[in-house]
N, C-alpha and C. Protein backbone atom coordinates (compact mmCIF):
# COMPACT_ATOMS: atom_id res chain seq x y z
N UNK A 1 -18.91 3.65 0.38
CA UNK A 1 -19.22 2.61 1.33
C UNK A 1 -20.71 2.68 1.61
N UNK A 2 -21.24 1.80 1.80
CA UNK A 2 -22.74 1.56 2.07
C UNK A 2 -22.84 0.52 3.01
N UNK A 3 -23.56 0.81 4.12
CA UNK A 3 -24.05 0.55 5.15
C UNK A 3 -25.80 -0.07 5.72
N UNK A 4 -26.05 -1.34 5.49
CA UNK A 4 -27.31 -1.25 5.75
C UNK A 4 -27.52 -2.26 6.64
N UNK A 5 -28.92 -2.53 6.98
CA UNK A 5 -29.59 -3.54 8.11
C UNK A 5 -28.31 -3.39 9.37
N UNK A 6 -27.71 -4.57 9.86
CA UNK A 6 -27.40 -4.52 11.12
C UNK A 6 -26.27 -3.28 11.07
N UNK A 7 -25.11 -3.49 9.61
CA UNK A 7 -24.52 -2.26 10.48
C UNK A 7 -24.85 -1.03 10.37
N UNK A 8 -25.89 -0.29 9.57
CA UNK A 8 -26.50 1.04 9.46
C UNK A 8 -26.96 1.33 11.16
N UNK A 9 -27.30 -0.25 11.48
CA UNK A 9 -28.09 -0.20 13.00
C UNK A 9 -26.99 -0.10 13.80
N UNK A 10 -26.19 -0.30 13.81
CA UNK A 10 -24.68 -0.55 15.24
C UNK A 10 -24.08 0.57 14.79
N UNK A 11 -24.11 1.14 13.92
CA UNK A 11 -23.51 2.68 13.40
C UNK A 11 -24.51 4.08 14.19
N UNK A 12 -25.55 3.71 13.87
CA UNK A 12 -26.77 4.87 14.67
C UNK A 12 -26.90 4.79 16.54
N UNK A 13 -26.62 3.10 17.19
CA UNK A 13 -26.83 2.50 18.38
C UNK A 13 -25.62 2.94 18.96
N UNK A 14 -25.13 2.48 18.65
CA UNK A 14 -23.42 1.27 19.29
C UNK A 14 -22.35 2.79 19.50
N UNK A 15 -21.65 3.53 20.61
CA UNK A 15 -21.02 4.07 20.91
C UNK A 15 -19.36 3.11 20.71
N UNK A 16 -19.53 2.52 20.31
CA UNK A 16 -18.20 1.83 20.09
C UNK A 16 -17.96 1.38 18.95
N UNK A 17 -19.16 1.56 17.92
CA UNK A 17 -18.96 1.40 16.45
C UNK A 17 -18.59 2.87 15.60
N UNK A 18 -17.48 2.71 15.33
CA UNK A 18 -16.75 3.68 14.35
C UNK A 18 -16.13 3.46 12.82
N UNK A 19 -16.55 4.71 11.91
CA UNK A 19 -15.87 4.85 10.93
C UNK A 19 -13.95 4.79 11.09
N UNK A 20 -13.83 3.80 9.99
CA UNK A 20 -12.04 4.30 10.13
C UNK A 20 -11.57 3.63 8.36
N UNK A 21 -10.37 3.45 7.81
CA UNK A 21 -9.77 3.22 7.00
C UNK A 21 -8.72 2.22 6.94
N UNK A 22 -8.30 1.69 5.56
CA UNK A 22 -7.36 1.42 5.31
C UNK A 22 -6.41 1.32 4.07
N UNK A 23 -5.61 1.27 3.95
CA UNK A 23 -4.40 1.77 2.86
C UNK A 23 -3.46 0.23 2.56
N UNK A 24 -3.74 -0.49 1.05
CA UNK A 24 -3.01 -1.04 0.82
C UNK A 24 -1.94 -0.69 -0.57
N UNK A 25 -0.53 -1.16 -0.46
CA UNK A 25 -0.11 -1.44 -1.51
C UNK A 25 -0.70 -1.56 -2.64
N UNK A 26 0.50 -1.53 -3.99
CA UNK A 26 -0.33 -1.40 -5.31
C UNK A 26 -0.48 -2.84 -5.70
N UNK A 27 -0.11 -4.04 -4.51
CA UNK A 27 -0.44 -5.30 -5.13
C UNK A 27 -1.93 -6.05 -4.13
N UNK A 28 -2.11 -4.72 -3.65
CA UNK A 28 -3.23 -5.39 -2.46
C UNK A 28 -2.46 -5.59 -1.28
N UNK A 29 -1.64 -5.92 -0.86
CA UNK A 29 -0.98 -6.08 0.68
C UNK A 29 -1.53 -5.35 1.41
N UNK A 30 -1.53 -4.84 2.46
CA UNK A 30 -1.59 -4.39 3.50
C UNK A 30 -0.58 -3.16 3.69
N UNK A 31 -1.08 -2.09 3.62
CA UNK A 31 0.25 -1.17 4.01
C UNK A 31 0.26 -0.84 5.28
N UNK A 32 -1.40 -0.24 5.23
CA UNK A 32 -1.45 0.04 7.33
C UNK A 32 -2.88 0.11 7.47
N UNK A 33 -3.03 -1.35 8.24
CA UNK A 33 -4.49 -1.56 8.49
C UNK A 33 -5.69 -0.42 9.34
N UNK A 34 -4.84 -0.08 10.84
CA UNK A 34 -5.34 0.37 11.29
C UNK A 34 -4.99 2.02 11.69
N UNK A 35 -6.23 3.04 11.66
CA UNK A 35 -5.86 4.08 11.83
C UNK A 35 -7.06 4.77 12.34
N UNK A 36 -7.09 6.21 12.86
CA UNK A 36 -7.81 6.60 13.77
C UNK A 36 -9.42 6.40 13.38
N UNK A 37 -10.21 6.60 14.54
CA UNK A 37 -11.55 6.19 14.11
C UNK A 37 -12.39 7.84 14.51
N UNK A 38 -13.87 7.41 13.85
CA UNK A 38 -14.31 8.58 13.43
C UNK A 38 -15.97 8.11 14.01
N UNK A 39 -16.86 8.83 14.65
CA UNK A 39 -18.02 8.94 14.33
C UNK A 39 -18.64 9.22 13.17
N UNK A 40 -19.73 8.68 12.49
CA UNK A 40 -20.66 9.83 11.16
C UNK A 40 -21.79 10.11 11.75
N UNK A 41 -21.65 11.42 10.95
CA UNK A 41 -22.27 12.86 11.09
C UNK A 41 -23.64 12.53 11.24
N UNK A 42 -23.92 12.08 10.82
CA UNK A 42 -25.78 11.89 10.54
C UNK A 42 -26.26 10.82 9.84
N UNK A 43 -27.34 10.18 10.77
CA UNK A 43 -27.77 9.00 9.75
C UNK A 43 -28.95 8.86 9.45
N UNK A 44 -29.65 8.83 8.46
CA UNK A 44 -31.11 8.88 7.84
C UNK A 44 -31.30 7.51 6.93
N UNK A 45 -32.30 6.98 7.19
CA UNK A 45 -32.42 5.47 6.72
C UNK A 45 -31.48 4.78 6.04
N UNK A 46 -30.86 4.43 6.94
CA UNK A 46 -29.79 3.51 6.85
C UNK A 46 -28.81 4.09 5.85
N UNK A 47 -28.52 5.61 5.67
CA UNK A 47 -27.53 6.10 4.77
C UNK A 47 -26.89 7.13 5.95
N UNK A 48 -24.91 7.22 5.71
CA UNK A 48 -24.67 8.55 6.75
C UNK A 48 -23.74 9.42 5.89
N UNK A 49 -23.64 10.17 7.13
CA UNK A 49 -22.52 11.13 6.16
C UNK A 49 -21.48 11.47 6.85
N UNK A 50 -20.21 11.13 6.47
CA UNK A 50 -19.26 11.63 6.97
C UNK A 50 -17.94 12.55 6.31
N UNK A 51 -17.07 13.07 7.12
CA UNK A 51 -15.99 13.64 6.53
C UNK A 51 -14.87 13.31 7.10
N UNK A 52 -13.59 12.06 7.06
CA UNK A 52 -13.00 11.95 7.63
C UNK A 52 -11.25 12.76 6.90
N UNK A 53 -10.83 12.76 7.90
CA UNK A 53 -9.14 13.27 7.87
C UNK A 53 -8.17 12.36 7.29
N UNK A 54 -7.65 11.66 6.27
CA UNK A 54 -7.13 10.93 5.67
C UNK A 54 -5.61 10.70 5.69
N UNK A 55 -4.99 10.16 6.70
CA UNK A 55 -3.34 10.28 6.54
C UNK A 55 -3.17 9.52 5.08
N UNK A 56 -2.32 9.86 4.38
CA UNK A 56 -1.59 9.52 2.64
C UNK A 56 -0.78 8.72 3.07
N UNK A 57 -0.23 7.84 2.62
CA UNK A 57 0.97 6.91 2.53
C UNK A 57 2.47 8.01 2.54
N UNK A 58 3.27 7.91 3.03
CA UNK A 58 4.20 8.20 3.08
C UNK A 58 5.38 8.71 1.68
N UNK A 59 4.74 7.23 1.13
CA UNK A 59 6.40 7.11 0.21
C UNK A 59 5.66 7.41 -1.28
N UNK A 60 6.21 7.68 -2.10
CA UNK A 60 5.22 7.50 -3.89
C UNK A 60 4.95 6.29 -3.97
N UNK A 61 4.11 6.54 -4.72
CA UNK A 61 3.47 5.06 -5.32
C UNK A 61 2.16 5.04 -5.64
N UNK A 62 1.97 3.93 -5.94
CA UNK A 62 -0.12 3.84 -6.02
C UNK A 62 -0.13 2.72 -5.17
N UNK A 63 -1.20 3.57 -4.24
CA UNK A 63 -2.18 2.71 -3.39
C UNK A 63 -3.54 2.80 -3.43
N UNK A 64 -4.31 1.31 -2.64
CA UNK A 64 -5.50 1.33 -2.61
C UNK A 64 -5.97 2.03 -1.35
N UNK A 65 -7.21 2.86 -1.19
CA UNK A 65 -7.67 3.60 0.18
C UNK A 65 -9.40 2.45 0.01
N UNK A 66 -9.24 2.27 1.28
CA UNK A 66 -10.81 1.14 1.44
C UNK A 66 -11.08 2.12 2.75
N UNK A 67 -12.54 2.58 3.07
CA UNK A 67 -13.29 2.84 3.81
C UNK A 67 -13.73 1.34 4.99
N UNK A 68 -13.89 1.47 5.94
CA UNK A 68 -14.26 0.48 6.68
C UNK A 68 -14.76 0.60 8.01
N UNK A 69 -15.56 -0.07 8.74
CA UNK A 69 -16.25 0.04 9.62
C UNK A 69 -15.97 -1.00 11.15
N UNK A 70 -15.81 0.20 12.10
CA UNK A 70 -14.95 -1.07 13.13
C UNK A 70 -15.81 -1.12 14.27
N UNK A 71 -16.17 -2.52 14.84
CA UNK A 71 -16.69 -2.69 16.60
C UNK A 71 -15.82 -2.89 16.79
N UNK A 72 -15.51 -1.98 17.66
CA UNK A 72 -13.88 -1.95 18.63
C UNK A 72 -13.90 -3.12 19.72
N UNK A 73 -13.07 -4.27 19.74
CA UNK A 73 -12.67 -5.05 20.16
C UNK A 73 -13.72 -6.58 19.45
N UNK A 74 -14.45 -6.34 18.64
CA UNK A 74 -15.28 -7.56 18.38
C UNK A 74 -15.05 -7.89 16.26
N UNK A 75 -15.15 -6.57 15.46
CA UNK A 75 -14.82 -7.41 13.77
C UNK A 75 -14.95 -5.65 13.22
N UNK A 76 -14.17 -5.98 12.40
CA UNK A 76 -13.98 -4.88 11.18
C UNK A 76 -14.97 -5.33 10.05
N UNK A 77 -15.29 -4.72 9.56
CA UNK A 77 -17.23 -5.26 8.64
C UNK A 77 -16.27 -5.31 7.53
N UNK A 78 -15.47 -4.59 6.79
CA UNK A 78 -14.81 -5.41 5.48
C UNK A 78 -14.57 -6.56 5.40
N UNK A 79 -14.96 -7.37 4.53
CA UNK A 79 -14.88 -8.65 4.40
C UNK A 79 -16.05 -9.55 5.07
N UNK A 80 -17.14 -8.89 5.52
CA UNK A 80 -17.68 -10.04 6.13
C UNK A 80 -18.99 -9.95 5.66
N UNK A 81 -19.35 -8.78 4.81
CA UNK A 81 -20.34 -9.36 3.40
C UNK A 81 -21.61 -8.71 4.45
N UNK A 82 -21.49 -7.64 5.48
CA UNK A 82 -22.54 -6.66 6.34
C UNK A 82 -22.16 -5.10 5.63
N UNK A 83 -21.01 -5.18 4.74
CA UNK A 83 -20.91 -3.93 4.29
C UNK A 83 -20.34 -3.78 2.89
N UNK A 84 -20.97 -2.73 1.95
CA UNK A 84 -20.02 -2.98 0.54
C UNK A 84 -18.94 -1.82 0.67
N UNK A 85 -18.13 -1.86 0.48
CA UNK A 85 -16.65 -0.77 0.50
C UNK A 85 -15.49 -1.25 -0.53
N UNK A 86 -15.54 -0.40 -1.39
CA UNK A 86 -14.73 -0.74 -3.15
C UNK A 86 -13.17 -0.12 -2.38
N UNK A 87 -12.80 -0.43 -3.41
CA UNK A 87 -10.90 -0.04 -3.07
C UNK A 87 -10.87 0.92 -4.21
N UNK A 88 -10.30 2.02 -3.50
CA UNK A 88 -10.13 3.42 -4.47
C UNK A 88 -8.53 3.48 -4.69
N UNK A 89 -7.96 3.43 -5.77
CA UNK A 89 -6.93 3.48 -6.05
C UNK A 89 -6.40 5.00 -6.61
N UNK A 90 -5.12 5.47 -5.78
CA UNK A 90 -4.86 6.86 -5.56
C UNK A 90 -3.45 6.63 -5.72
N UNK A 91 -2.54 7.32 -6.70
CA UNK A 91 -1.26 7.87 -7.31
C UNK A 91 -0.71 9.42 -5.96
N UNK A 92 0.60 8.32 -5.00
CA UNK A 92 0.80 9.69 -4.42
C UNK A 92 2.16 9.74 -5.00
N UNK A 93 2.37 10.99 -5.26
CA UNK A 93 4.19 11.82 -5.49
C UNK A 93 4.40 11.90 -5.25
C-alpha cells in the first residue's frame, strides 16, 4: 500500500485516521469489510511502516487480503484513487 500527498498527510495529522483491512472472497465479494484499526509506526516522507495483526478467514479457500486506510466516520481511501492498495491473494487450509 502506498500512501501519498493528502493521505500520507491525514495518516501523520489526523488522530482518527487509521490503518485497517479487508478480506474478500475468491470471486472478489466481500467477505468482511471491516476489522480492527491500527496506527503506523513511523512516517518519513510520505512513506510508513507498519505491523498489523491479521485475523485469516475462517473457512478454506482462497481469498483476497487488501490493506486500506480509514477516516473514521467520513471514507475508506480504497477506491477513491488517494491511495494505491493491490489485492493479495492467500490459499487458507
Amino acid at each position: 500500500m502506498r500512501a501519498t500527498g493528502e493521505t500520507a498527510a491525514l495518516l501523520a495529522q489526523d488522530d482518527k485516521v487509521f490503518l485497517s483491512y479487508h478480506w474478500y472472497n475468491h470471486d472478489k465479494t466481500v467477505y468482511q469489510w471491516d476489522y480492527p484499526r491500527f496506527h503506523p509506526f513511523a512516517m518519513q516522507e510520505g512513506c510508513f511502516h507498519a505491523v498489523m495483526p491479521v485475523e485469516i478467514p475462517s473457512r478454506p479457500g482462497v481469498y483476497y487480503f487488501q490493506a486500506d486506510i480509514v477516516q473514521e466516520q467520513v471514507r475508506w481511501f480504497c477506491g477513491t484513487g488517494l491511495l494505491s492498495s493491490e489485492y493479495r491473494e492467500v490459499a487458507v487450509e
